[in-house]
Protein backbone atom coordinates (compact mmCIF):
# COMPACT_ATOMS: atom_id res chain seq x y z
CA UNK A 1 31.06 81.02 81.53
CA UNK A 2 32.23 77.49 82.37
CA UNK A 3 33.12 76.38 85.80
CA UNK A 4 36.99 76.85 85.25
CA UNK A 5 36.48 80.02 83.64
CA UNK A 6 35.03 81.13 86.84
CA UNK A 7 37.80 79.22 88.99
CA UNK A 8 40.52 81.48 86.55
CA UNK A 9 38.88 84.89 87.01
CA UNK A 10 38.57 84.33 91.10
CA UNK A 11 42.27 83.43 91.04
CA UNK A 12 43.53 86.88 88.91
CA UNK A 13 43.15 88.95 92.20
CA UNK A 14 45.76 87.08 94.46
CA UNK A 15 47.62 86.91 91.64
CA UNK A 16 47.94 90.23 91.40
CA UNK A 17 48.91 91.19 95.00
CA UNK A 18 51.42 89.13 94.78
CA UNK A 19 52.39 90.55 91.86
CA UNK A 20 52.73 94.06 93.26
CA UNK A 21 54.73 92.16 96.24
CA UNK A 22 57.54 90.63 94.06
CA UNK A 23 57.43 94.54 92.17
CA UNK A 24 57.97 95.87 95.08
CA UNK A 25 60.09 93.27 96.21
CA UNK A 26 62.19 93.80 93.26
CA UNK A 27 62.70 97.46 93.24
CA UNK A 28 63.58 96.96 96.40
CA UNK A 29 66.40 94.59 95.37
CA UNK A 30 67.33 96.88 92.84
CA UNK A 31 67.34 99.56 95.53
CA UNK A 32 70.18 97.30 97.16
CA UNK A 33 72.13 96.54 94.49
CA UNK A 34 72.45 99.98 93.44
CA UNK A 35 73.18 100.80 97.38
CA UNK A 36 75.78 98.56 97.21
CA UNK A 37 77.42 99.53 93.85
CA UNK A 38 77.67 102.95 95.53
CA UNK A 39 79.61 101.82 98.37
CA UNK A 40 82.07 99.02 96.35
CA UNK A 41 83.09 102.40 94.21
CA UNK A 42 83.35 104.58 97.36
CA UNK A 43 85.30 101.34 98.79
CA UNK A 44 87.90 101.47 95.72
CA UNK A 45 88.13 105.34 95.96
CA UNK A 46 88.99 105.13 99.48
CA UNK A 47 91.38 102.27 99.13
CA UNK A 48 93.23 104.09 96.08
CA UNK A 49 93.43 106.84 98.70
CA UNK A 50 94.97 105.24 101.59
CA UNK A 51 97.69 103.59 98.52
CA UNK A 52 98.49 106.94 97.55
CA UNK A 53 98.91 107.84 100.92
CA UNK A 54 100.88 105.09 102.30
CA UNK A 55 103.51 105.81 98.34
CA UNK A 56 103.88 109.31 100.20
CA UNK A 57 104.57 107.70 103.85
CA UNK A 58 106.73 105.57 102.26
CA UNK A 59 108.85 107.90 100.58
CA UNK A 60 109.23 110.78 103.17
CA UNK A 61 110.64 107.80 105.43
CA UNK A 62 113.02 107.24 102.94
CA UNK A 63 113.97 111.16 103.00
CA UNK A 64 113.84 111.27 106.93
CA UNK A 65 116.57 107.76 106.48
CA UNK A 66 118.53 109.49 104.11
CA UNK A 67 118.28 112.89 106.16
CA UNK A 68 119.40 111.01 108.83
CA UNK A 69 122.73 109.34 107.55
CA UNK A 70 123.55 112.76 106.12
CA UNK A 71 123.75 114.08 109.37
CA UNK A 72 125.38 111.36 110.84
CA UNK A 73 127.91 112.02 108.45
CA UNK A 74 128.04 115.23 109.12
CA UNK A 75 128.44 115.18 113.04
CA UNK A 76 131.50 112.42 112.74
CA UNK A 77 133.26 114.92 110.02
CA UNK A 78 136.56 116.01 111.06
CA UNK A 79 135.37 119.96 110.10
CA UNK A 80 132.55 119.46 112.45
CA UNK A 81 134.81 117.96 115.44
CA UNK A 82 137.40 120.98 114.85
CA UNK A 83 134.67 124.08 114.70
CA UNK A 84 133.14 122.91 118.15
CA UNK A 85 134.51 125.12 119.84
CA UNK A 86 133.88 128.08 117.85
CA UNK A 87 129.95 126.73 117.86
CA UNK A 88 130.39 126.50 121.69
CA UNK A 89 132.03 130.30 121.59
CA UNK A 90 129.10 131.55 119.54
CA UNK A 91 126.25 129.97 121.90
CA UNK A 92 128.11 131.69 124.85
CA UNK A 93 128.06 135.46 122.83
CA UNK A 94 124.73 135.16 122.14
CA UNK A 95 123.63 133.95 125.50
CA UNK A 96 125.75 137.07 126.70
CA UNK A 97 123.91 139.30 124.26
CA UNK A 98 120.66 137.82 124.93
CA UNK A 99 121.29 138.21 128.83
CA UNK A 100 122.19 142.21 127.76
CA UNK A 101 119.26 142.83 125.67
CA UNK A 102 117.47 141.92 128.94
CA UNK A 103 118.89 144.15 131.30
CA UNK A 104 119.87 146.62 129.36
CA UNK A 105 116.15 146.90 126.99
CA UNK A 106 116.24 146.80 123.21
């Protein structure tokens, strides 16, 4: 065995430590990567999520608007302004016949 040969075969063992470092190195990287993958797609679930959720909010505030002017509409109605008293006449009965029930037991 020549001289180099010799220089060659002492150099194969650092060689292969490091080796086994960048293996490990890169399963470790690949470790990461697939870490991270996870995380982007839980990411995008989550975000499609809080869109869906914020298409909902969205429309029920559009309901609750509409809701809204419906009974505004309602209240200024000429129907409404004319049965007030009756309403009023009703709360007083059944105040009255709540008051009864009381005193009187069921």
């Amino acid at each position: 065995m020549s001289g180099t040969e010799a220089e060659c075969e002492g150099l194969d063992p650092p060689l292969t430590v490091e080796e086994k470092q960048a293996e490990g190195m890169r399963e470790a990287y690949e470790c990461l990567v697939e870490t991270l993958i996870n995380a982007t797609i839980k990411i995008a679930e989550t975000e499609e999520r809080v869109f869906s959720r914020e298409a909902e909010l969205a429309s029920l505030f559009a309901q609750l608007a509409e809701t809204k002017l419906v009974l505004e509409h309602v209240l200024q109605s000429t129907s409404w302004r004319i049965t007030s008293p009756l309403r009023k006449a009703g709360q007083v009965l059944n105040r009255a016949k709540e008051a009864l029930r009381g005193v009187l037991g069921p």
